[in-house]
Protein backbone atom coordinates (compact mmCIF):
# COMPACT_ATOMS: atom_id res chain seq x y z
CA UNK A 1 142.78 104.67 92.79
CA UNK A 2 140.42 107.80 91.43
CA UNK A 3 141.34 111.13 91.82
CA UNK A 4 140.68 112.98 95.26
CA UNK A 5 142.97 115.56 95.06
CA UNK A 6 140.55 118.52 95.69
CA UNK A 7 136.98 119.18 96.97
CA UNK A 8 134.85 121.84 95.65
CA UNK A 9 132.68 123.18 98.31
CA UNK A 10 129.37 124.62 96.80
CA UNK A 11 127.29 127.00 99.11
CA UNK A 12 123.93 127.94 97.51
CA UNK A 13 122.73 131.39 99.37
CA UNK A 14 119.66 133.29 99.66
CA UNK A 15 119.78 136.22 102.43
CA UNK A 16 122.30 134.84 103.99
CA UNK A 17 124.64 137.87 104.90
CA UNK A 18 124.43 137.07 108.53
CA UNK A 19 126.26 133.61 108.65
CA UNK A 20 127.72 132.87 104.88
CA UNK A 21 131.08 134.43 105.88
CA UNK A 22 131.54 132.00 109.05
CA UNK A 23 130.04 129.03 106.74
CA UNK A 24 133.07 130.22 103.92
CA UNK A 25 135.58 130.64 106.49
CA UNK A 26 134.78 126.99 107.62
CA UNK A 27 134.92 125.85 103.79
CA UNK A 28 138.41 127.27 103.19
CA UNK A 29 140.45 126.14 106.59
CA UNK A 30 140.40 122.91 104.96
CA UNK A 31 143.41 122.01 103.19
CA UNK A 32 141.35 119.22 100.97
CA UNK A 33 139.05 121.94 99.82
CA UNK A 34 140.54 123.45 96.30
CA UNK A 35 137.49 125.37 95.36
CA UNK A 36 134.48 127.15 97.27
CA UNK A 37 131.42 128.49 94.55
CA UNK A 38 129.18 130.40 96.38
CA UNK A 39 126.06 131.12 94.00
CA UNK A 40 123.71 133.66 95.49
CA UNK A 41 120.21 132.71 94.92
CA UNK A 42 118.62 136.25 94.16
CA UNK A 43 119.34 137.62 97.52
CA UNK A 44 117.95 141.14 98.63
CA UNK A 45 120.79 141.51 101.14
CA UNK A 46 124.37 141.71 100.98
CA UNK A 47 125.02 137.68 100.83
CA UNK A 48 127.54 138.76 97.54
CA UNK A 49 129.27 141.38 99.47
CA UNK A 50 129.74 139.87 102.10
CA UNK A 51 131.21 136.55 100.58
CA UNK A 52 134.08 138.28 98.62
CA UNK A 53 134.65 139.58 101.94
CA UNK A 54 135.80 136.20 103.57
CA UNK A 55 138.35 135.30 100.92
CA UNK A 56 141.36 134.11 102.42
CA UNK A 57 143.27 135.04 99.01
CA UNK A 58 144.19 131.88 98.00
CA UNK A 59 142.20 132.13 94.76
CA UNK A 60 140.10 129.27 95.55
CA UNK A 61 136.68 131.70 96.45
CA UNK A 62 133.96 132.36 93.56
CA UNK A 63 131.35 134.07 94.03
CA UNK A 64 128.31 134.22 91.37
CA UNK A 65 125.02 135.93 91.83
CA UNK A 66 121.90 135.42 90.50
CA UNK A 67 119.64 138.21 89.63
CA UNK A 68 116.33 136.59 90.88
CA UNK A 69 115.95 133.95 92.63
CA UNK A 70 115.95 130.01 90.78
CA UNK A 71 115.86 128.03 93.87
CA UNK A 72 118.88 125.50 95.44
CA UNK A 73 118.75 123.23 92.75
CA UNK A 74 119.85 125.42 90.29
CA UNK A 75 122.62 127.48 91.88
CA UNK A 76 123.96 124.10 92.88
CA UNK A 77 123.66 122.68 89.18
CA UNK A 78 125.36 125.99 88.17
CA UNK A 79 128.03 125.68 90.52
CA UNK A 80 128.71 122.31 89.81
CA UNK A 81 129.13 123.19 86.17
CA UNK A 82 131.65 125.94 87.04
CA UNK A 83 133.67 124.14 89.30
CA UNK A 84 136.64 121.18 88.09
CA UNK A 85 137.56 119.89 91.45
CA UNK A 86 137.35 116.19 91.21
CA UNK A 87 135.09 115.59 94.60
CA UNK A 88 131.73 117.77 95.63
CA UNK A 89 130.67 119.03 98.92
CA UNK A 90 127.61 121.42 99.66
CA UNK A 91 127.43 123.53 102.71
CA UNK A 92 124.06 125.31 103.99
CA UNK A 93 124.61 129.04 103.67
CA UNK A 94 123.88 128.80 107.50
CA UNK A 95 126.09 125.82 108.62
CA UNK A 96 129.62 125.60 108.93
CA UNK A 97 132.80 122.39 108.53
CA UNK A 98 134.14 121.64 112.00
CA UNK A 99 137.99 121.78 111.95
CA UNK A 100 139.74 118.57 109.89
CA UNK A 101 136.30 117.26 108.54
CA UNK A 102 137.54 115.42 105.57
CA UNK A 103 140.76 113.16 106.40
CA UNK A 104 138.45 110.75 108.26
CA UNK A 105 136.02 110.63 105.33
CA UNK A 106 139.10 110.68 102.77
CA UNK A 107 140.86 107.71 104.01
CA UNK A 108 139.51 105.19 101.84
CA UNK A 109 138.36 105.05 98.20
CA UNK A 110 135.83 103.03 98.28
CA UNK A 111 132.46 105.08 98.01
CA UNK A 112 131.40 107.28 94.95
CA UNK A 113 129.28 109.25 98.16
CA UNK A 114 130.68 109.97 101.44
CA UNK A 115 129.04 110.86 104.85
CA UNK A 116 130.04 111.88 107.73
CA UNK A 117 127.63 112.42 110.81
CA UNK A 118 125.91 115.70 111.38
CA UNK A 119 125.46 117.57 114.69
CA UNK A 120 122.66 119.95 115.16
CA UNK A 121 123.73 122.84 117.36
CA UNK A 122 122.03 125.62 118.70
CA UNK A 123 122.68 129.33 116.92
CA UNK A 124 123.87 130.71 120.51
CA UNK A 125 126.39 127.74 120.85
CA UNK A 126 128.09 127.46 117.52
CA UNK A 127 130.89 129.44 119.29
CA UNK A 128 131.84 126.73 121.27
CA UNK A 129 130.73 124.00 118.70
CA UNK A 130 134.06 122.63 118.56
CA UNK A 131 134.41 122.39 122.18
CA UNK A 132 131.29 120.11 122.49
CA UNK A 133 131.49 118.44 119.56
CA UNK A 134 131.30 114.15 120.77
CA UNK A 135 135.04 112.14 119.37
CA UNK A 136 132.97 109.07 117.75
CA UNK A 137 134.78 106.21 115.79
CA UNK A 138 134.00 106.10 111.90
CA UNK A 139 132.36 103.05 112.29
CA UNK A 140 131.78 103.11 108.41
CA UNK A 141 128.74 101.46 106.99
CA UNK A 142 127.05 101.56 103.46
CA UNK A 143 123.76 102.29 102.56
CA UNK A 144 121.29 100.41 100.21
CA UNK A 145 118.68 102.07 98.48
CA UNK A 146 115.98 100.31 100.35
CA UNK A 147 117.91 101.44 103.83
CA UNK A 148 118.42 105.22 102.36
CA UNK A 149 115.02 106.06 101.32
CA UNK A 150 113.42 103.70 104.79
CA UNK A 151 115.73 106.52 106.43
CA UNK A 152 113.74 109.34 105.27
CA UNK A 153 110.46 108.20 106.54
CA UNK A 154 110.03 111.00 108.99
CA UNK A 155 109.73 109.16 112.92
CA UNK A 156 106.65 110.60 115.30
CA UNK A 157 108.32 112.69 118.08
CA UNK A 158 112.03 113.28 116.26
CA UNK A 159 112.47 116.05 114.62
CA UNK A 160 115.54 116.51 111.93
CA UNK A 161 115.83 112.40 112.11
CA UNK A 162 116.15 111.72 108.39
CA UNK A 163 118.95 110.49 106.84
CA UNK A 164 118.63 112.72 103.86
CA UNK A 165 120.02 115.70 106.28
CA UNK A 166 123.32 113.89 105.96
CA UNK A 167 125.98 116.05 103.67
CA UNK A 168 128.18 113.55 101.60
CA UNK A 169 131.16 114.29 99.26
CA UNK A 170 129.95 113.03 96.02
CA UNK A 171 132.38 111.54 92.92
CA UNK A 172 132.13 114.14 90.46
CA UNK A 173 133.05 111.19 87.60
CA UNK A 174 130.16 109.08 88.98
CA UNK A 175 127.56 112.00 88.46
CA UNK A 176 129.47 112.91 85.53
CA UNK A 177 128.84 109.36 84.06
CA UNK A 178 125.45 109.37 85.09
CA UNK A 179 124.07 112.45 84.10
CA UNK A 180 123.19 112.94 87.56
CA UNK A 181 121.75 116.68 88.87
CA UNK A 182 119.62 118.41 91.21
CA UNK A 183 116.18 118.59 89.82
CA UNK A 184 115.64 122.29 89.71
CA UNK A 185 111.56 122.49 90.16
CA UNK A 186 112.14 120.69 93.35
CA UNK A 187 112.97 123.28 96.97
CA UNK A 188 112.23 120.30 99.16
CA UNK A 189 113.87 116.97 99.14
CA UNK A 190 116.19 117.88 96.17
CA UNK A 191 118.94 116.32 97.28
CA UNK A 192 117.28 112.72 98.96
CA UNK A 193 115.95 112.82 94.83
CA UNK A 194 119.33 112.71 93.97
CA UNK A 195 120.73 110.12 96.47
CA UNK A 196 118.03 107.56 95.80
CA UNK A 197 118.58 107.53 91.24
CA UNK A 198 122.68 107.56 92.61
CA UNK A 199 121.76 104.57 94.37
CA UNK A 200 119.79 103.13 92.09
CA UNK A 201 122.40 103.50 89.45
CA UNK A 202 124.70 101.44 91.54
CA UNK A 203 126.31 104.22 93.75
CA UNK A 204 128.50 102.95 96.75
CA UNK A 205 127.10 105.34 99.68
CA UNK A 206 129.10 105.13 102.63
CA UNK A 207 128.63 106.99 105.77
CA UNK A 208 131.08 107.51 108.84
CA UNK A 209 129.37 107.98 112.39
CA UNK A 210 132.66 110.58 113.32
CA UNK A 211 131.00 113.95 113.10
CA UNK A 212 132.71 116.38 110.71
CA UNK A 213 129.44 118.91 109.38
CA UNK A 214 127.77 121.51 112.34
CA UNK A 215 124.14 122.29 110.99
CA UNK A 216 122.88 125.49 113.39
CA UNK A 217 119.26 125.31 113.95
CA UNK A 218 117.57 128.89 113.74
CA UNK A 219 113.94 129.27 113.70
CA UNK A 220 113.85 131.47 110.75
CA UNK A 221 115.95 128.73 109.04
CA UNK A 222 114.95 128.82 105.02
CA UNK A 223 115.66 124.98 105.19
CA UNK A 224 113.11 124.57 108.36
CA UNK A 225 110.30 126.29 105.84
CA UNK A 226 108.09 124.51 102.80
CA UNK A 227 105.38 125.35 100.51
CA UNK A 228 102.32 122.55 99.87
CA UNK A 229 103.84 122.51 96.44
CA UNK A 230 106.77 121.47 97.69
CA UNK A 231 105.61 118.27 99.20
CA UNK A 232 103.67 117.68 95.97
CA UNK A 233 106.76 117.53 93.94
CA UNK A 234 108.85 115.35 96.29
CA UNK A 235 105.87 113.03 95.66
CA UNK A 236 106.05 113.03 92.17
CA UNK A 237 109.86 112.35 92.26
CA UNK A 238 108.82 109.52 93.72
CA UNK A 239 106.39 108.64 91.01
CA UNK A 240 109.35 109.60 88.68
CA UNK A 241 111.60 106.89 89.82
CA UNK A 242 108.93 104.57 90.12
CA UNK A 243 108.09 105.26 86.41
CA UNK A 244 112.53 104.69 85.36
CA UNK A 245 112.12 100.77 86.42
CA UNK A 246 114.90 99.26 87.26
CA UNK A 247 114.23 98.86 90.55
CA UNK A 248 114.26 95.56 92.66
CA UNK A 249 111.05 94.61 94.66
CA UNK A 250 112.02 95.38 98.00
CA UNK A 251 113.43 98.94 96.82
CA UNK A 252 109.69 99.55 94.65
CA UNK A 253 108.24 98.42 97.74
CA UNK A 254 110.32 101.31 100.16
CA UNK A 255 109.68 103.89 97.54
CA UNK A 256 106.29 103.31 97.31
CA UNK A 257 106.19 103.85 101.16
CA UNK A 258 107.68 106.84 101.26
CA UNK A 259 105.93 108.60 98.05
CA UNK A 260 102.75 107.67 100.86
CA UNK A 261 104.16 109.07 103.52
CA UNK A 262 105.14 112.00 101.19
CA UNK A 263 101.36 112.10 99.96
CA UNK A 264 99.92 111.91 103.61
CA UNK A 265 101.95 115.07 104.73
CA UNK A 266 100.81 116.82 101.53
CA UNK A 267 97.18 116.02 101.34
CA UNK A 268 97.26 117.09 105.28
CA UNK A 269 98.87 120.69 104.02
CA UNK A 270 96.64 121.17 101.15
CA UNK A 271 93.24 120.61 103.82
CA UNK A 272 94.71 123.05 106.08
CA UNK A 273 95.24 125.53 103.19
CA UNK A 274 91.83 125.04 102.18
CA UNK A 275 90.75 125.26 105.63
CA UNK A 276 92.73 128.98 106.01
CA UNK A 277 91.04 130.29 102.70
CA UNK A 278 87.59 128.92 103.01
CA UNK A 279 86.76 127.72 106.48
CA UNK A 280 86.14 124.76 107.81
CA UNK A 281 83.25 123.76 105.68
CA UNK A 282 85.20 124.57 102.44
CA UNK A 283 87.75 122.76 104.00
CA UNK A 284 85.12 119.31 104.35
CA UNK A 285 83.85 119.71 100.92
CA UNK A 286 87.07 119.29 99.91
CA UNK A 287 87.56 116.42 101.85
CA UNK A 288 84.37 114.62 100.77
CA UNK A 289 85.69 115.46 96.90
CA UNK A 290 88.75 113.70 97.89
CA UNK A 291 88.32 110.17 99.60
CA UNK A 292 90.81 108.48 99.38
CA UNK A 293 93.08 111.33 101.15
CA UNK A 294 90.81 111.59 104.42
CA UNK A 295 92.34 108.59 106.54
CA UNK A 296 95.81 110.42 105.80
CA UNK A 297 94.02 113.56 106.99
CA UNK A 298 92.42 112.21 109.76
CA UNK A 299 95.97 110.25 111.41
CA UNK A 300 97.81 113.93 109.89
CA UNK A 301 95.32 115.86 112.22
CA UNK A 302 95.26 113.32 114.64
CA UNK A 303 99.31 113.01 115.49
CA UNK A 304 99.56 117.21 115.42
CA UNK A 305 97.11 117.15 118.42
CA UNK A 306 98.34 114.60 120.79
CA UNK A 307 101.90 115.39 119.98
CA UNK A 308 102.25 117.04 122.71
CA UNK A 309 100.42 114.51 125.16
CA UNK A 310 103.05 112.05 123.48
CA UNK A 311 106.27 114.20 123.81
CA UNK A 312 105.74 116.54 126.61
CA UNK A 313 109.26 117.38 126.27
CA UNK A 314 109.37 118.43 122.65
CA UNK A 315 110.36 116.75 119.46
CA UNK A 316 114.35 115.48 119.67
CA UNK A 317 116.53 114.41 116.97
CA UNK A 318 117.67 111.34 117.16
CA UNK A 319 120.29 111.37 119.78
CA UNK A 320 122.26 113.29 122.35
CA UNK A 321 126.20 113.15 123.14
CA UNK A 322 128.03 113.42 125.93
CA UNK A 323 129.04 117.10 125.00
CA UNK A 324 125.49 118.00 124.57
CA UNK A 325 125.03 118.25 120.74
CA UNK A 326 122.30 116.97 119.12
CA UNK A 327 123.77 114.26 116.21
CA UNK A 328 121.74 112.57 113.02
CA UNK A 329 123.47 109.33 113.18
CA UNK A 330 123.09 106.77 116.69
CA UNK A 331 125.91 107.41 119.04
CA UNK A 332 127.69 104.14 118.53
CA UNK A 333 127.20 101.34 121.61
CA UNK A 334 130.92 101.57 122.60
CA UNK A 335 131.69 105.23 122.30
């Protein structure tokens, strides 16, 4: 039996001064929870202030600021260096732990990552989250790498689908042993980077369908928001853990589809940059200097007009509970 006496909650923040307090306040009503790091990413608000200001005086609340801002890679790397508790849990700055998350996810030992399902909810209904939130069965299952990284191929028409929005507890000895971290040049996709080398380094990654993590959806949301850079360095991750080996032929063969996907969505951005800063003949020469990128142009272009012909209703995330929340995971048959 390894150690799970304690889970150190990490909460990377950038201008967060509006909702870090309810998303620490969350963090520490959990008895499992022996440590909370909040690292503030170079904020020009109060984020700091305002976190000292939720501690419950238990002497489990640090708070560490950074003077500019490094991105959530690094303040999580930092705070995971900082922090002893034998279990790790991040927390958006902006979301928030519904009430008892962890006994369901704690009850067996026999992951070195734990999920939980994750309900999206509106930033005018978080008040009465808890009172919606949808009683599901754990339902446990475990995830291969070939399933994990299939999961984050984006779906036309649902938005916030991908599995790589779930939160899991992560082993601190299994990272430890590892050398596993967040790689800091990356603001988009860090963590699914993570999961997959975890996986492919023989990581058991279990996930529970009971819902335990309340991610508020805001349009101003820093998580909602991505540079073109940012899509090419998820796609070079890819290429990265292409280049390790190690890797089965059915998991090369998933990776390799989603470093396309990944490339699609970026060679899409980059035209539509070029399109912005030279017009829309700047924007063809650079198509005609890049060949090979125009079909995933052309279907990129293609799919952003007729989405709406194809989803009059809007894009939806995967599925809908009785309450009304939004959830990540399939409602299971015979809930």
């Amino acid at each position: 039996m390894q150690d799970t006496s304690g889970i150190c909650t990490i909460i990377a923040a950038k201008n967060a001064a509006d909702t870090i307090k309810a998303a620490i306040i969350s963090a520490l009503a959990e008895t499992e929870v022996s440590e909370v790091v909040v690292v503030d990413d170079g904020s020009s608000d109060q984020t700091a202030d305002v976190a000292r200001s939720a501690d419950d005086g238990s002497g489990r609340l640090t708070v560490v600021k950074f003077d500019q801002n490094r991105g959530p890679s690094a303040a999580r790397n930092h705070a995971i260096s900082i922090s002893r508790a034998p279990l790790i849990a991040i927390l958006d700055a902006d979301d928030f732990f519904f009430p008892g998350r962890f006994a369901p996810m704690l009850a067996q030992d026999d992951w070195d990552f734990v999920a939980d399902n994750i309900a999206f909810v509106d930033a005018n209904e978080v008040g009465r989250a808890a009172t919606l939130r949808d009683r599901f069965p754990p339902k446990p299952v475990f995830l291969d790498l070939k399933g994990f990284v299939d999961g984050n191929i984006s779906k036309p028409g649902v938005r916030r689908g991908e599995i790589g929005f779930l939160k899991p507890v992560m082993r601190r000895s299994f990272m430890k042993k590892h050398g596993l971290r967040y790689r800091e040049e990356m603001r988009l996709g860090e963590d699914y980077e993570l999961y997959v080398r975890a996986l492919a380094r023989g990581g058991r990654y279990k996930v529970i369908h009971s819902c335990g993590y309340g991610a508020v959806v805001r349009g101003n949301s820093l998580s909602g928001s991505h540079k073109t850079v940012d899509l090419l360095r998820l796609y070079e991750a890819d290429c990265a853990i292409l280049a390790e080996g190690g890797l089965n032929a059915e998991d090369i063969a998933a990776v390799k589809r989603h470093a396309a996907h990944i490339k699609d969505k970026y060679e899409l951005r980059h035209f539509l940059d070029v399109k912005r800063e030279k017009g829309m003949a700047g924007a063809l020469a650079h198509v005609a200097g890049r060949p090979l990128a125009a079909p995933g142009i052309a279907a990129g272009i293609f799919r952003d007009k007729t989405e709406r012909l194809r989803n009059p209703g809007g894009v939806e995330v995967a599925t809908r509970g009785a309450g009304g929340l939004r959830y990540l995971l399939p409602v299971p048959t015979d809930a």
